[in-house]
C-alpha atoms as a PDB file:
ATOM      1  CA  UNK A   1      66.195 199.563  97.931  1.00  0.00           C
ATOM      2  CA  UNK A   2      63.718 201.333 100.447  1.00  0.00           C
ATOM      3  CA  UNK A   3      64.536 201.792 103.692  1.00  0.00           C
ATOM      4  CA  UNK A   4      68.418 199.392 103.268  1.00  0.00           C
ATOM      5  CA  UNK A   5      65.905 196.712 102.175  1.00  0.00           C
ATOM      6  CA  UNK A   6      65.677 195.040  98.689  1.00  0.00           C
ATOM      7  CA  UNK A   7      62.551 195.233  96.376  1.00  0.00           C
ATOM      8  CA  UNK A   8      60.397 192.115  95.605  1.00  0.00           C
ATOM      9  CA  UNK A   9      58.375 191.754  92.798  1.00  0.00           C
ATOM     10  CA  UNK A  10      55.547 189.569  92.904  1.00  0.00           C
ATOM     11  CA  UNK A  11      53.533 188.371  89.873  1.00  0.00           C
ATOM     12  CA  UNK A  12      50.622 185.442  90.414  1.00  0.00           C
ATOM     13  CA  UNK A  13      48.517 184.857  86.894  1.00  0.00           C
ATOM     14  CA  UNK A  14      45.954 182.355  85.971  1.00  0.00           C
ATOM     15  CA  UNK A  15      46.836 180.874  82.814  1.00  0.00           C
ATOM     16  CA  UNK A  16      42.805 178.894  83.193  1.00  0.00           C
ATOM     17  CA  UNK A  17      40.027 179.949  81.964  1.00  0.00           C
ATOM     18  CA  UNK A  18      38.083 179.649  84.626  1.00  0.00           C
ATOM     19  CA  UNK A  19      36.987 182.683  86.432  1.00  0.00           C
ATOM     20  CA  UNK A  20      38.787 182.943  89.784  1.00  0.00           C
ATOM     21  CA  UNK A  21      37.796 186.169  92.274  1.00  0.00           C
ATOM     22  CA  UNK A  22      38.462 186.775  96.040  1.00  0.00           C
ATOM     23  CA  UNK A  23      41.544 184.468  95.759  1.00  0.00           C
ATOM     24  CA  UNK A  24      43.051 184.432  99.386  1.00  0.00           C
ATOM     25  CA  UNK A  25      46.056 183.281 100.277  1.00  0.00           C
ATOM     26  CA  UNK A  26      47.739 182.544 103.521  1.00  0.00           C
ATOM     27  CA  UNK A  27      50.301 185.683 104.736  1.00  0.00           C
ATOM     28  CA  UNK A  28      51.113 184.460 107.910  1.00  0.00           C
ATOM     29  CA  UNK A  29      54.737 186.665 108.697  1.00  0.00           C
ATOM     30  CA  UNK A  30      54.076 189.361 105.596  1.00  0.00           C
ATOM     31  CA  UNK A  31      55.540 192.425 106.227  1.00  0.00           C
ATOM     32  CA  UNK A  32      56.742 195.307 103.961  1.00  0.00           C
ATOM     33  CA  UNK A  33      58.088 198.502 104.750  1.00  0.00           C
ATOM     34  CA  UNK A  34      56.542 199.999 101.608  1.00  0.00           C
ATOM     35  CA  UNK A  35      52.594 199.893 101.385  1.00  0.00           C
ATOM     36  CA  UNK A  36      51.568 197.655  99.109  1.00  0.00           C
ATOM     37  CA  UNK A  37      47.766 199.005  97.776  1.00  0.00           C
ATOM     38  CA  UNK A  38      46.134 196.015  95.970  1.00  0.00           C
ATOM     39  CA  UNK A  39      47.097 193.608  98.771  1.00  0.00           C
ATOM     40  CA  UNK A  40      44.094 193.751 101.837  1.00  0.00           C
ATOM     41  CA  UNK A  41      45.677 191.828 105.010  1.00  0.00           C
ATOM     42  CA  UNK A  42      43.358 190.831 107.588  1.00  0.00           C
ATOM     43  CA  UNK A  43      45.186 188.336 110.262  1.00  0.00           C
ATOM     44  CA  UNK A  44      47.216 186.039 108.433  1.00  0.00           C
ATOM     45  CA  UNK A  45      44.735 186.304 105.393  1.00  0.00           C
ATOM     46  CA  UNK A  46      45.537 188.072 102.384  1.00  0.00           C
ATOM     47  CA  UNK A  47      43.013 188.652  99.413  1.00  0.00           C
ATOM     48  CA  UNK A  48      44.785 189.101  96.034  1.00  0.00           C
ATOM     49  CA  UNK A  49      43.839 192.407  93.623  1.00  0.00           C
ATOM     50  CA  UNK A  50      40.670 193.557  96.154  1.00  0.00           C
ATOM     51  CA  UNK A  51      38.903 190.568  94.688  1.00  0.00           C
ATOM     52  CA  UNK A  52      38.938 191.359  90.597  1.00  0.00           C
ATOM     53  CA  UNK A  53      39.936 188.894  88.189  1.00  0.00           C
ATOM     54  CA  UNK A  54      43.127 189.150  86.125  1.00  0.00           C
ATOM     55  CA  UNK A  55      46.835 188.821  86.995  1.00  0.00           C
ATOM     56  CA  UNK A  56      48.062 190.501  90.128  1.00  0.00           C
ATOM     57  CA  UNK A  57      51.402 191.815  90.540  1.00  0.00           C
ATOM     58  CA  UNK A  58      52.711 193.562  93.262  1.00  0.00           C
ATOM     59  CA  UNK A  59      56.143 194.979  95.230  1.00  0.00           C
ATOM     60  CA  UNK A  60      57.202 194.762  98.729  1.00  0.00           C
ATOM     61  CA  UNK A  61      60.552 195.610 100.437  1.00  0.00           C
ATOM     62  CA  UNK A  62      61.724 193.371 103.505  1.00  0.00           C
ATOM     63  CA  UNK A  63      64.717 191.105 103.512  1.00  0.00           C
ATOM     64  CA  UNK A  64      63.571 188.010 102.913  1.00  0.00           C
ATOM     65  CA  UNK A  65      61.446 186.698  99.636  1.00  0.00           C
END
């Protein structure tokens, strides 16, 4: 718990070969009391791992998944 909210862990992976960078993904409502570093919001737009390949996994804290 941080902050008398839960902890969510996210994990997105590509199981593909195919090369996929700059993945974006809508975040419309996103919020998180805790920062969350490899996650760059702009608007309602959020680009996954600052635009690297691999599997991105990250934690928030709000009350709702």
């Amino acid at each position: 718990m941080v902050e008398s909210k839960p902890v969510w862990k996210v994990t997105l992976n590509n199981p593909c070969i195919c090369l996929l960078t700059n993945l974006k993904l809508s975040c419309t409502g996103f919020e998180s009391v805790m920062p969350v570093d490899t996650l760059i919001k702009t608007g309602d737009v959020c680009v996954l791992n600052k635009g690297i390949q691999g599997d991105f996994v990250f934690k928030y804290a709000w009350d709702t998944i």
